[in-house]
PDB file of N, CA and C in Angstrom:
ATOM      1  N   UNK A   1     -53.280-148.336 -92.696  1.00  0.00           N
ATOM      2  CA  UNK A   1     -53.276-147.550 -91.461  1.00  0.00           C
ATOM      3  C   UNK A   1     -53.817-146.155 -91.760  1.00  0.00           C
ATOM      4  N   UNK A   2     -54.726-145.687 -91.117  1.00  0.00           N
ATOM      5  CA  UNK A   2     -55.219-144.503 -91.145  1.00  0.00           C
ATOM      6  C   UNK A   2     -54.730-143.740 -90.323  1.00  0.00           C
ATOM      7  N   UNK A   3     -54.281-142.430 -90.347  1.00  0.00           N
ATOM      8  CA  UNK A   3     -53.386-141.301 -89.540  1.00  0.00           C
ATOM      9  C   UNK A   3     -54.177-139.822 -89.739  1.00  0.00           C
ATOM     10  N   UNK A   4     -54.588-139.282 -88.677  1.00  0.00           N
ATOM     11  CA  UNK A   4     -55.333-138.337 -87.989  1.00  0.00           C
ATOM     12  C   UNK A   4     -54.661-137.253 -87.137  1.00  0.00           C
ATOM     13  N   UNK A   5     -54.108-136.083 -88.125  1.00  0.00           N
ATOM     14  CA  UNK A   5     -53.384-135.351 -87.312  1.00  0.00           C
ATOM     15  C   UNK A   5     -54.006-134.443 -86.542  1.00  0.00           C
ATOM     16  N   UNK A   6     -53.560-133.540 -85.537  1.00  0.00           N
ATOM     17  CA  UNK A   6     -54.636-132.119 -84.869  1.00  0.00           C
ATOM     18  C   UNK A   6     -53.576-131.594 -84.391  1.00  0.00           C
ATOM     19  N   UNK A   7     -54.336-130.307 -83.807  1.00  0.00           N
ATOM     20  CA  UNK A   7     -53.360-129.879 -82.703  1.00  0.00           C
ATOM     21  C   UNK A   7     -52.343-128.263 -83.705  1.00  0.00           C
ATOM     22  N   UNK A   8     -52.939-127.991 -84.800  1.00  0.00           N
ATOM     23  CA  UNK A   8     -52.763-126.859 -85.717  1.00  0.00           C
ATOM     24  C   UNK A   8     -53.116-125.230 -84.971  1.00  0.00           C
ATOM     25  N   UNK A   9     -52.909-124.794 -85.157  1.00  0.00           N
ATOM     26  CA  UNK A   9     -53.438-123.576 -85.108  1.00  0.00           C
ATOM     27  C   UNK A   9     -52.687-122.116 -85.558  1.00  0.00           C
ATOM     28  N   UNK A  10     -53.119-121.389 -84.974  1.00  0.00           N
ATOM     29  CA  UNK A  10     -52.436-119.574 -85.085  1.00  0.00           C
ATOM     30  C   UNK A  10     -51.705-119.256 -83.829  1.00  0.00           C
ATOM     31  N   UNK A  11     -50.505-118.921 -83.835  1.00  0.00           N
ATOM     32  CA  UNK A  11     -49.849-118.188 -82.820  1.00  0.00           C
ATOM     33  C   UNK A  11     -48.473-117.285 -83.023  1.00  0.00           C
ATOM     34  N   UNK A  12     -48.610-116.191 -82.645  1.00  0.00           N
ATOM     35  CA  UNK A  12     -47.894-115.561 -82.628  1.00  0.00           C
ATOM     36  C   UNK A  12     -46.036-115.706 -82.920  1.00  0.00           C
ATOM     37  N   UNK A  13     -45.248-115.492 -83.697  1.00  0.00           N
ATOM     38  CA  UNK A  13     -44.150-115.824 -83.751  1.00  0.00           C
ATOM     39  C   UNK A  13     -43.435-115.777 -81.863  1.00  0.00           C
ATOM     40  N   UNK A  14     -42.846-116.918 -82.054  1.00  0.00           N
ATOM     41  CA  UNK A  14     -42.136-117.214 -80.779  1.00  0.00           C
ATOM     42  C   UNK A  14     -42.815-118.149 -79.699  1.00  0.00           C
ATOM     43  N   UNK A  15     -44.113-118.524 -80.608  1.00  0.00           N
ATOM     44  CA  UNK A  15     -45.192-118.830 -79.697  1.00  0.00           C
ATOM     45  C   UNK A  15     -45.087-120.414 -79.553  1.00  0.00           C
ATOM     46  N   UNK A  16     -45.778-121.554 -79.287  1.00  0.00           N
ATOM     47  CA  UNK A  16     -46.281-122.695 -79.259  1.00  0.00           C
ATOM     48  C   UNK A  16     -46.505-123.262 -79.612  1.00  0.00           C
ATOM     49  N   UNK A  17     -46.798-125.008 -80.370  1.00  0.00           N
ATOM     50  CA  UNK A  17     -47.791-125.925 -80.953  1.00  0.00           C
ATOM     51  C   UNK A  17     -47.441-127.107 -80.554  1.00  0.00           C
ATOM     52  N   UNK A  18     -48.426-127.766 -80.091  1.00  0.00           N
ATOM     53  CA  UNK A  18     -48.718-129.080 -80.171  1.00  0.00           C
ATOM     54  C   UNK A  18     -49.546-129.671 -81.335  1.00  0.00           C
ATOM     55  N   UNK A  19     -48.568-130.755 -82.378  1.00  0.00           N
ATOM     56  CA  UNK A  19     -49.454-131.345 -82.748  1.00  0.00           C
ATOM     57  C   UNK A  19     -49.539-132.974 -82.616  1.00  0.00           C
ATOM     58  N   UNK A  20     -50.095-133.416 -82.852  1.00  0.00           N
ATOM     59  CA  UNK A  20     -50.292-134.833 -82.542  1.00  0.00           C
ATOM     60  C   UNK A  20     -51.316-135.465 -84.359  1.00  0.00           C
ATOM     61  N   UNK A  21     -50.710-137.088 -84.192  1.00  0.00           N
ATOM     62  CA  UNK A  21     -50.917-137.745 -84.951  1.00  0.00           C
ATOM     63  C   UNK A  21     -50.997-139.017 -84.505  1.00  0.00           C
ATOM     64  N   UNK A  22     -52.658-139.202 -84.799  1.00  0.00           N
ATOM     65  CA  UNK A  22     -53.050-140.331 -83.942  1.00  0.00           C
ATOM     66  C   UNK A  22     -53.096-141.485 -85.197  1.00  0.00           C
ATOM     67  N   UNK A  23     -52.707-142.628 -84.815  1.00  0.00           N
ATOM     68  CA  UNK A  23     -52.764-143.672 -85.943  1.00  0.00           C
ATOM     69  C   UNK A  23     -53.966-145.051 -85.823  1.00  0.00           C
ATOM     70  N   UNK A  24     -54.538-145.435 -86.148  1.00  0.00           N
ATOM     71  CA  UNK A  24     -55.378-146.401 -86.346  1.00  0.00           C
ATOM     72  C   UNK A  24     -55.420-147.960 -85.542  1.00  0.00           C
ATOM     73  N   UNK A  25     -54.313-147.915 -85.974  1.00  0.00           N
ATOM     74  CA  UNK A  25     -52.682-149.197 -85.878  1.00  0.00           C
ATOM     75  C   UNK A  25     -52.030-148.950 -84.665  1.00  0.00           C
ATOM     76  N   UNK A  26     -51.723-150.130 -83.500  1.00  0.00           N
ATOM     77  CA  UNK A  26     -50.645-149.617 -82.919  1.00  0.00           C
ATOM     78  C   UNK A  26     -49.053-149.572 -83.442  1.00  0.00           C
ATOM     79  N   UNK A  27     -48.573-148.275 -82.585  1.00  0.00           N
ATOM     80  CA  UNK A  27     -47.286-147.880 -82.930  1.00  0.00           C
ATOM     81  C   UNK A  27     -46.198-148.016 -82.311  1.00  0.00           C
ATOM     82  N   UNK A  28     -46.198-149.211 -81.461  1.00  0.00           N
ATOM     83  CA  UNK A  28     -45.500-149.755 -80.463  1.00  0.00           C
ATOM     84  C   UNK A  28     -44.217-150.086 -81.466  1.00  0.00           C
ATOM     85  N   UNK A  29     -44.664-151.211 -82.656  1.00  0.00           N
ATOM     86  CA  UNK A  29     -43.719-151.654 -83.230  1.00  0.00           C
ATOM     87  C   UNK A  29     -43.663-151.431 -84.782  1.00  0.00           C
ATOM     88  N   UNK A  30     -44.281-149.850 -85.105  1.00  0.00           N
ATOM     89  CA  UNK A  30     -43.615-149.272 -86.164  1.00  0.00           C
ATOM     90  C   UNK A  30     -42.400-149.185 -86.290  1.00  0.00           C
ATOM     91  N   UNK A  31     -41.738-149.341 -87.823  1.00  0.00           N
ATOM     92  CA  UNK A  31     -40.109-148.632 -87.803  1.00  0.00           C
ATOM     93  C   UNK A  31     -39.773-147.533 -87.862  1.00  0.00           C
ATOM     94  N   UNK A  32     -40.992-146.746 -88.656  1.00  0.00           N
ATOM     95  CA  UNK A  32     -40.529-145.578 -88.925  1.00  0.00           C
ATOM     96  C   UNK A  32     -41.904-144.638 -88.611  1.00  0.00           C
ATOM     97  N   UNK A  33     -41.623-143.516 -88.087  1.00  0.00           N
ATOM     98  CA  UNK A  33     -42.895-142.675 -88.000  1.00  0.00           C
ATOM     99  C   UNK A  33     -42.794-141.126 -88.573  1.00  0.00           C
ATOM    100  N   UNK A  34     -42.807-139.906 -89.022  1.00  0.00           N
ATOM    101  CA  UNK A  34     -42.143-138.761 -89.029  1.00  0.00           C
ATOM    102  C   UNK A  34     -42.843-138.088 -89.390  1.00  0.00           C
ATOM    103  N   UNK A  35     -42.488-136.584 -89.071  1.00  0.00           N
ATOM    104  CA  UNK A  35     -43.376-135.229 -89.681  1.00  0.00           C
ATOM    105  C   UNK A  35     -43.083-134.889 -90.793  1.00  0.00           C
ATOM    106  N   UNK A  36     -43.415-134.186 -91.644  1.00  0.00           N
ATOM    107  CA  UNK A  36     -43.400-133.271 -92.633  1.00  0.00           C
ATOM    108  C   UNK A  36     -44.145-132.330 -93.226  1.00  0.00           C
ATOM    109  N   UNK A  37     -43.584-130.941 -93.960  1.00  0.00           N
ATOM    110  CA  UNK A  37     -44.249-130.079 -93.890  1.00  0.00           C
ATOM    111  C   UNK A  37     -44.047-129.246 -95.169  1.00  0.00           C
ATOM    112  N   UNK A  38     -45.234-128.725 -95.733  1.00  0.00           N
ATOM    113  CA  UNK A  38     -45.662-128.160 -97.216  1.00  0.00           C
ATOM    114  C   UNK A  38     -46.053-126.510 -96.583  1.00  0.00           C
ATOM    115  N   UNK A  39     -45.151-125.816 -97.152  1.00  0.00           N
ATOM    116  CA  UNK A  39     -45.486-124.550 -97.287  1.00  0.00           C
ATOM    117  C   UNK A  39     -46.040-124.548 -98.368  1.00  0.00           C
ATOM    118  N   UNK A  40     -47.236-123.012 -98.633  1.00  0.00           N
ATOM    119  CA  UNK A  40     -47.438-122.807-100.005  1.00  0.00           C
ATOM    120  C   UNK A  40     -46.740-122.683-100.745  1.00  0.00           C
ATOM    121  N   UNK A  41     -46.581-122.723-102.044  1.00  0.00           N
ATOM    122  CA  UNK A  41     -45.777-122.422-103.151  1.00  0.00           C
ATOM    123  C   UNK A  41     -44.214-123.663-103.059  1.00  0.00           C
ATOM    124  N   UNK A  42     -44.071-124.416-102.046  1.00  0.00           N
ATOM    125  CA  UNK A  42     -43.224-124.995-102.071  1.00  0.00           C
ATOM    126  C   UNK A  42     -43.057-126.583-101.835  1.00  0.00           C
ATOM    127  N   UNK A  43     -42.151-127.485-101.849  1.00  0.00           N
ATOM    128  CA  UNK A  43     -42.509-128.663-101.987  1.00  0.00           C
ATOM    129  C   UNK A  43     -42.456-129.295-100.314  1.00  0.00           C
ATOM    130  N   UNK A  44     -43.201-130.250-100.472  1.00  0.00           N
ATOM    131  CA  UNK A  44     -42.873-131.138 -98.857  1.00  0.00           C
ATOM    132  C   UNK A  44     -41.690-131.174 -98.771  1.00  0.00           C
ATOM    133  N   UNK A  45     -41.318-131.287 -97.466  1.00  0.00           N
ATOM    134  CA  UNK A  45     -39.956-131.081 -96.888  1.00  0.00           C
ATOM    135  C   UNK A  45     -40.524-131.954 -95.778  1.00  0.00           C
ATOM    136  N   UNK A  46     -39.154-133.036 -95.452  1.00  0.00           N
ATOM    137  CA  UNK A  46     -39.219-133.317 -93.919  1.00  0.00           C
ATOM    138  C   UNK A  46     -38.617-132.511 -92.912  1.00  0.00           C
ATOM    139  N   UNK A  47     -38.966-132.880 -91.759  1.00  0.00           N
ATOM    140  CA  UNK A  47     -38.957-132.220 -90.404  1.00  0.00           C
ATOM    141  C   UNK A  47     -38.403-133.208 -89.474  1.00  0.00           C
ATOM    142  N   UNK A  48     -39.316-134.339 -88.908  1.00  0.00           N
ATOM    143  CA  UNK A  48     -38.533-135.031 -87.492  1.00  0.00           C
ATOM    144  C   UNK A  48     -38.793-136.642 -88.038  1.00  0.00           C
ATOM    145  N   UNK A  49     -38.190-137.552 -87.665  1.00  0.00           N
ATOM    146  CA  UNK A  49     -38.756-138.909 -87.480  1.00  0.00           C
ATOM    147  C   UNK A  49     -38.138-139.410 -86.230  1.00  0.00           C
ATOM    148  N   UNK A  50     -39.192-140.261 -86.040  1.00  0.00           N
ATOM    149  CA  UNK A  50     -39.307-141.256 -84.786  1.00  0.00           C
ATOM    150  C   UNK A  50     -38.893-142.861 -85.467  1.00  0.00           C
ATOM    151  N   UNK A  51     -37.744-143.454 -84.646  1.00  0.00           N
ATOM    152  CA  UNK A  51     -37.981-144.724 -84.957  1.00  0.00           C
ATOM    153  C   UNK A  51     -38.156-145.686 -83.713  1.00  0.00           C
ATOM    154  N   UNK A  52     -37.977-147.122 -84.342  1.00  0.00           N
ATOM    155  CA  UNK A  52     -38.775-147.827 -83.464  1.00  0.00           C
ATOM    156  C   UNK A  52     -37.744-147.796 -82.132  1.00  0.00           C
ATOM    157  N   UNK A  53     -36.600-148.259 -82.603  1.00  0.00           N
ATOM    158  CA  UNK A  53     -35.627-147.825 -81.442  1.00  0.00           C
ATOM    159  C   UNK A  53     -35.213-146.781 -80.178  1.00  0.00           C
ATOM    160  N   UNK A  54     -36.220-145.720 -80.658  1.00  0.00           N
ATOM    161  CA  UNK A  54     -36.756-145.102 -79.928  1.00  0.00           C
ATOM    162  C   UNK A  54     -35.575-143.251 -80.075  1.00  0.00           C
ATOM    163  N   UNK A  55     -35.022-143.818 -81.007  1.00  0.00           N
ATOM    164  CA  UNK A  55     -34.117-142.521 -81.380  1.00  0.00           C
ATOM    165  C   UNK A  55     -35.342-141.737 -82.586  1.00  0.00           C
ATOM    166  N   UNK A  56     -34.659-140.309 -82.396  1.00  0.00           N
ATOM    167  CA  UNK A  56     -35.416-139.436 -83.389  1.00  0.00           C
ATOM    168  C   UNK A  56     -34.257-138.300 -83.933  1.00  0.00           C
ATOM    169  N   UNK A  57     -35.210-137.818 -85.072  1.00  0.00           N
ATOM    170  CA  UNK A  57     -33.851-137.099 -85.916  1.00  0.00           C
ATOM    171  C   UNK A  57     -34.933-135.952 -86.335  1.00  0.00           C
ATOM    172  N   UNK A  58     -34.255-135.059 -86.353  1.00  0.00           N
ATOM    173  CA  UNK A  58     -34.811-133.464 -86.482  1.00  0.00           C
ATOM    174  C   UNK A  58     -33.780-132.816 -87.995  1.00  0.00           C
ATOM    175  N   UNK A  59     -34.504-132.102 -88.744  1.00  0.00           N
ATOM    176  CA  UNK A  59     -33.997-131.262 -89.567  1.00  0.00           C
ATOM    177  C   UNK A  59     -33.649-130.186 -89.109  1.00  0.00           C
ATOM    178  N   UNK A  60     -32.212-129.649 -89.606  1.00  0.00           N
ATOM    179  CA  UNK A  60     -31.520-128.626 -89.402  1.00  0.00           C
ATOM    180  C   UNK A  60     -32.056-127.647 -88.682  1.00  0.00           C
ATOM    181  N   UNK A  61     -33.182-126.664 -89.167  1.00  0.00           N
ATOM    182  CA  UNK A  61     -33.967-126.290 -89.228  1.00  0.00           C
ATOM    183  C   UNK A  61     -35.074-125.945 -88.159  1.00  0.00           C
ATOM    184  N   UNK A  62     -35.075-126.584 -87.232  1.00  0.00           N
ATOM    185  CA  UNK A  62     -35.918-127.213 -86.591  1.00  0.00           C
ATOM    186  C   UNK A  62     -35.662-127.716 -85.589  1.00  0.00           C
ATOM    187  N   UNK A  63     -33.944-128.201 -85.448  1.00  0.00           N
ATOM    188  CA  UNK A  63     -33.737-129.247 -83.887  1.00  0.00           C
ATOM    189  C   UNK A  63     -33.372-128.134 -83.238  1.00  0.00           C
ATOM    190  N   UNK A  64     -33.534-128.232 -81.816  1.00  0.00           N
ATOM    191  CA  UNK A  64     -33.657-127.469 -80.492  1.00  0.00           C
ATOM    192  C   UNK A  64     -35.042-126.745 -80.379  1.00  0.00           C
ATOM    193  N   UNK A  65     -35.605-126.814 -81.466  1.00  0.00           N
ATOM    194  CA  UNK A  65     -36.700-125.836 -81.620  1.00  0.00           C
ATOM    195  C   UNK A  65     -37.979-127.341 -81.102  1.00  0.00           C
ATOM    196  N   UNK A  66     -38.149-128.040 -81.684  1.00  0.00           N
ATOM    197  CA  UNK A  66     -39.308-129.184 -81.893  1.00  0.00           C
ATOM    198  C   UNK A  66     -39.301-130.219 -81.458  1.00  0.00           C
ATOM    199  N   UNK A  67     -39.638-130.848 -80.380  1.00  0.00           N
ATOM    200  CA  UNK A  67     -38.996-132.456 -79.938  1.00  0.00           C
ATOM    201  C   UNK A  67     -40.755-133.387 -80.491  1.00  0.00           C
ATOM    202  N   UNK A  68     -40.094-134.385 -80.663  1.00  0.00           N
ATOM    203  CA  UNK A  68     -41.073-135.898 -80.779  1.00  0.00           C
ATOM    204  C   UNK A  68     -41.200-136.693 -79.364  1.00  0.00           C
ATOM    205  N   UNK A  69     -42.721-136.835 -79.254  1.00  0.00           N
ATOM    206  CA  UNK A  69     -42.831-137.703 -78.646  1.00  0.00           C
ATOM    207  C   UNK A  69     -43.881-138.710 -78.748  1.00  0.00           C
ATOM    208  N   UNK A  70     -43.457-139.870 -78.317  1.00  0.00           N
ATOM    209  CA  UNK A  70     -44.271-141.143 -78.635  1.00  0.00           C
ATOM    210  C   UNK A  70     -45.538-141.736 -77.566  1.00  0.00           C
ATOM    211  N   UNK A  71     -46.231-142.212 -77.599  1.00  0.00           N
ATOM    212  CA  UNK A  71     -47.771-142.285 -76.596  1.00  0.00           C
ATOM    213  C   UNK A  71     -48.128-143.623 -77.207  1.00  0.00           C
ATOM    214  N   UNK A  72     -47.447-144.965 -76.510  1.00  0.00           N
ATOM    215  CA  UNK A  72     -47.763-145.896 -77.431  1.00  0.00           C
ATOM    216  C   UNK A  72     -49.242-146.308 -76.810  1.00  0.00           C
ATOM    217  N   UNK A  73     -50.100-145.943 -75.569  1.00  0.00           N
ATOM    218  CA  UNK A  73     -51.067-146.175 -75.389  1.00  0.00           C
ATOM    219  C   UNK A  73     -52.096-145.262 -76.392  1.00  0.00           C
ATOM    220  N   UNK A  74     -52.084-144.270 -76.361  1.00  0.00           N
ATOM    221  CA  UNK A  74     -53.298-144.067 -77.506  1.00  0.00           C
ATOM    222  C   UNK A  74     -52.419-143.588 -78.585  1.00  0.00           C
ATOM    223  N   UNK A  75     -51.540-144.541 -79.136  1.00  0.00           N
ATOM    224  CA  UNK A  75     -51.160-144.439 -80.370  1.00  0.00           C
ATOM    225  C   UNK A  75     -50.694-143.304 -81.362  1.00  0.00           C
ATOM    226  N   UNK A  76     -50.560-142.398 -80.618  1.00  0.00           N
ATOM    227  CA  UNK A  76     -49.772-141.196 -80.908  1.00  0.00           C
ATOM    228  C   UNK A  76     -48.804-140.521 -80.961  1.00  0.00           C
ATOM    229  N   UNK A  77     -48.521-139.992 -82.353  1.00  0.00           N
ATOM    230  CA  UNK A  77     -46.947-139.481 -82.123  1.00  0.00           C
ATOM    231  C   UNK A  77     -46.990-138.218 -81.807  1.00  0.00           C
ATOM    232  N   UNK A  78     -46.222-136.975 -81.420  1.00  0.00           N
ATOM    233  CA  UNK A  78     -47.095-135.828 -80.764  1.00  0.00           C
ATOM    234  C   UNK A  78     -45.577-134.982 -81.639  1.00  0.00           C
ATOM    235  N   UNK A  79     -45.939-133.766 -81.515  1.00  0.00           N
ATOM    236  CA  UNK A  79     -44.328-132.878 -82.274  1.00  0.00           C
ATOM    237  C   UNK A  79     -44.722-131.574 -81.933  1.00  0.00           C
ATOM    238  N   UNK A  80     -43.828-131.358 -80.519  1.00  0.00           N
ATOM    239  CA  UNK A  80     -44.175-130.300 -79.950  1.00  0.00           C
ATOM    240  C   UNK A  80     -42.802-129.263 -80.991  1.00  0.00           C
ATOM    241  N   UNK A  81     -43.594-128.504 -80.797  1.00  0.00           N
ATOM    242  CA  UNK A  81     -42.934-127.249 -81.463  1.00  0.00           C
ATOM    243  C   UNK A  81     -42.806-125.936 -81.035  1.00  0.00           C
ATOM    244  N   UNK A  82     -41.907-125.597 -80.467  1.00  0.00           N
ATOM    245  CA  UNK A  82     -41.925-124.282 -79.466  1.00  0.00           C
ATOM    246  C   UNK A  82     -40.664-122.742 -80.546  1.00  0.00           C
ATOM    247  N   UNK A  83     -40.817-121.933 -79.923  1.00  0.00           N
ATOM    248  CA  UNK A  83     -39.815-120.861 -80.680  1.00  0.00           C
ATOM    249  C   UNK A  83     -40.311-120.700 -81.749  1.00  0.00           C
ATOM    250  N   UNK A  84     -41.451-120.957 -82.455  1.00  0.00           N
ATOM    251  CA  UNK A  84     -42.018-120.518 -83.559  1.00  0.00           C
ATOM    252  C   UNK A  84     -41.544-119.383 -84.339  1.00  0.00           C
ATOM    253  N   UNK A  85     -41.365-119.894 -85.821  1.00  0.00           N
ATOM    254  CA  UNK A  85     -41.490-118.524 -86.114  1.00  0.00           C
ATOM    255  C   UNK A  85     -42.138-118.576 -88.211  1.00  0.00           C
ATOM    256  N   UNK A  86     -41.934-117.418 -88.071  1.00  0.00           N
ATOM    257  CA  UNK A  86     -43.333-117.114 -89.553  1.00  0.00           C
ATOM    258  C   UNK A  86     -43.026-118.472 -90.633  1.00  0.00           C
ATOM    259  N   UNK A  87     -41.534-118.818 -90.782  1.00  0.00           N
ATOM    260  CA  UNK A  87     -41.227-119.334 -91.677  1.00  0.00           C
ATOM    261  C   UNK A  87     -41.225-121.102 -91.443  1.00  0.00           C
ATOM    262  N   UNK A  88     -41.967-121.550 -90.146  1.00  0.00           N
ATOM    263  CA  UNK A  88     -42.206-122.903 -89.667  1.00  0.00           C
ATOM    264  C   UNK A  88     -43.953-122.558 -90.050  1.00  0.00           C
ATOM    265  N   UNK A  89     -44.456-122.009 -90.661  1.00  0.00           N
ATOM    266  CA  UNK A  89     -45.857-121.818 -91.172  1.00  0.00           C
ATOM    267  C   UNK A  89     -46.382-122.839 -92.415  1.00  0.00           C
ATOM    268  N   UNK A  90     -46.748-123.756 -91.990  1.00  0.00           N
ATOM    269  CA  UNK A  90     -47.048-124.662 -93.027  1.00  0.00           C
ATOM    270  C   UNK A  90     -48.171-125.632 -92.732  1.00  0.00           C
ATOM    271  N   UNK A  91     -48.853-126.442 -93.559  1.00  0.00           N
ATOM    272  CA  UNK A  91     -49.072-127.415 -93.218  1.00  0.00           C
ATOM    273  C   UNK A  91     -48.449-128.460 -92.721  1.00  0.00           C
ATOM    274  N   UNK A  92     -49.024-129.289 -91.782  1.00  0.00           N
ATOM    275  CA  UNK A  92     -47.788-130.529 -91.348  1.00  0.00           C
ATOM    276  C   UNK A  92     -48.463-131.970 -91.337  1.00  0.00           C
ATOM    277  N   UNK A  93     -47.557-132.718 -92.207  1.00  0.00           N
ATOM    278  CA  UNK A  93     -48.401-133.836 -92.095  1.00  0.00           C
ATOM    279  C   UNK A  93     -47.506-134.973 -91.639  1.00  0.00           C
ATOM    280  N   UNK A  94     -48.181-136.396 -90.972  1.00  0.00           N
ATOM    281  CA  UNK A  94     -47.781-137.099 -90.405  1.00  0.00           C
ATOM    282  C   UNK A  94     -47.417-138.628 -91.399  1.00  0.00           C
ATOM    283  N   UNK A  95     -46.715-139.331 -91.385  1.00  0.00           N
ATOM    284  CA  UNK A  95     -46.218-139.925 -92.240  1.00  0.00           C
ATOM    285  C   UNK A  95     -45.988-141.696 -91.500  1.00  0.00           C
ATOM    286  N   UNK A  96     -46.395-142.690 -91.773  1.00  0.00           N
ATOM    287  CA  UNK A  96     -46.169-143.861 -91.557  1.00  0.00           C
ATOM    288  C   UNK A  96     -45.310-144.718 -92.443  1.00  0.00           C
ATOM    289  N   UNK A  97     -44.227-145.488 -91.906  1.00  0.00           N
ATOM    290  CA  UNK A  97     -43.663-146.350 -92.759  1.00  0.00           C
ATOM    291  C   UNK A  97     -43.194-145.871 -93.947  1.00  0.00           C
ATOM    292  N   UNK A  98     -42.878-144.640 -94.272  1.00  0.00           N
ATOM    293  CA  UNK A  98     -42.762-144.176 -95.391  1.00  0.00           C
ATOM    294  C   UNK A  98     -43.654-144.541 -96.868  1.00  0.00           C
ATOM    295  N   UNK A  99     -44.934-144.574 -96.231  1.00  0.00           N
ATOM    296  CA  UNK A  99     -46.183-144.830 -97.282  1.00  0.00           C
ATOM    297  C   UNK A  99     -47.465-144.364 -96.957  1.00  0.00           C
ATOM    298  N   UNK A 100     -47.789-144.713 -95.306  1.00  0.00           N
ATOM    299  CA  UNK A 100     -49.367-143.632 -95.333  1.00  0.00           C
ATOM    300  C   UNK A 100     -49.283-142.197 -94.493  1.00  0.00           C
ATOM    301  N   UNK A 101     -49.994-141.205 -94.873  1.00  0.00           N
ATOM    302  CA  UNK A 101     -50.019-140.033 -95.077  1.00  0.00           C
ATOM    303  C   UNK A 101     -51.363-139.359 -94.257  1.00  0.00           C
ATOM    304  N   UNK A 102     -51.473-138.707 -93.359  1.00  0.00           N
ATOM    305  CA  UNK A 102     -52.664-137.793 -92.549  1.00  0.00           C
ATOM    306  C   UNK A 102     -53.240-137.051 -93.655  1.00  0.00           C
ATOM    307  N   UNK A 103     -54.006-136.468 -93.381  1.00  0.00           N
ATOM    308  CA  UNK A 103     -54.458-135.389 -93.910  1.00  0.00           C
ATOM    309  C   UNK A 103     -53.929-133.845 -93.919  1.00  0.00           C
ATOM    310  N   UNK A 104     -53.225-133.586 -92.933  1.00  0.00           N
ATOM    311  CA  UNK A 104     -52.362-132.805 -92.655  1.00  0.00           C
ATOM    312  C   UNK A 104     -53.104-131.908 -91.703  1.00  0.00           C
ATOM    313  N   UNK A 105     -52.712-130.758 -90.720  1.00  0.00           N
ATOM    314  CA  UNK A 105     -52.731-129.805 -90.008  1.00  0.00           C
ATOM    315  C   UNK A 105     -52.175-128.351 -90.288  1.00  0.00           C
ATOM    316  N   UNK A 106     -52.735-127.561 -89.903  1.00  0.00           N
ATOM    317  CA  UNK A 106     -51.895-126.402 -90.353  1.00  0.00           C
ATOM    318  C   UNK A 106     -51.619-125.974 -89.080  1.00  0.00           C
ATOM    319  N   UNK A 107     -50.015-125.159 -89.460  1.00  0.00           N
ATOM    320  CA  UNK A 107     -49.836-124.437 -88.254  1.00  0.00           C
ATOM    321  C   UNK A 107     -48.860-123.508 -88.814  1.00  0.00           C
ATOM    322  N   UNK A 108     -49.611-122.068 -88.142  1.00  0.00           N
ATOM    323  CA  UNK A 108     -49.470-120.625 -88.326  1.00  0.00           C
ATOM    324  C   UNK A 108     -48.550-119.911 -87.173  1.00  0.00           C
ATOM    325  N   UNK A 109     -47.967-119.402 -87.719  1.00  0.00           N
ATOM    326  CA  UNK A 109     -46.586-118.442 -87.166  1.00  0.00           C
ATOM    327  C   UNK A 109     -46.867-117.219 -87.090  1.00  0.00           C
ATOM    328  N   UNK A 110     -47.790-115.974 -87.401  1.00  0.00           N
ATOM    329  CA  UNK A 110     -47.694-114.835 -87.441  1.00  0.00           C
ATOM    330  C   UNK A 110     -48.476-114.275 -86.657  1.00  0.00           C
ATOM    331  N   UNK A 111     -48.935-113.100 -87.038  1.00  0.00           N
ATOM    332  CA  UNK A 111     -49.473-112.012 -86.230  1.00  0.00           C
ATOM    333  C   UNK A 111     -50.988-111.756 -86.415  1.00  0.00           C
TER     334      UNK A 111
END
């Protein structure tokens, strides 16, 4: 399965992001789908997963702030992210089955 994230950019702390992760494969009847995210200097860390059941789980960190959502017509998982701030500045990458991996997106928190 090939996974194609977007939806990165620069915004201001407090600000916005949509990103999305489009998959190859449909994702109707994946088990597992989820974000994760590499600051510089530090190791991947997860963030949200989606399962097939249709429940999702957010890191500490992060829940109230970021919701998941699923697009089983064009195959996308989407991870809106609102309340931004400097230290959600990372790359983010999208994760299948706990084995294939996007390329990742960046998304910027500052000024």
């Amino acid at each position: 399965v090939k996974l194609v994230e977007s939806g990165g950019g620069l915004v201001q702390p407090g600000g916005s992001l949509t990103s999305a992760c489009n998959a190859s494969s449909s994702i109707s009847s994946v088990n597992f789908m989820g974000w994760f995210r590499q600051a510089p200097g530090k190791e991947r860390e997860w963030v949200a997963s989606f399962f097939n059941t249709g429940s999702t789980s957010y890191a500490d960190s992060v829940k109230g702030r970021f919701t998941l959502s699923r697009d089983t017509v064009k195959n996308t998982l989407n991870l809106e992210m609102n309340s931004l701030k400097p230290e959600d500045t990372a790359v983010y990458y999208c994760n299948w089955e706990h084995q294939n991996w996007g390329q990742g997106t960046q998304a910027t928190a500052g000024s």
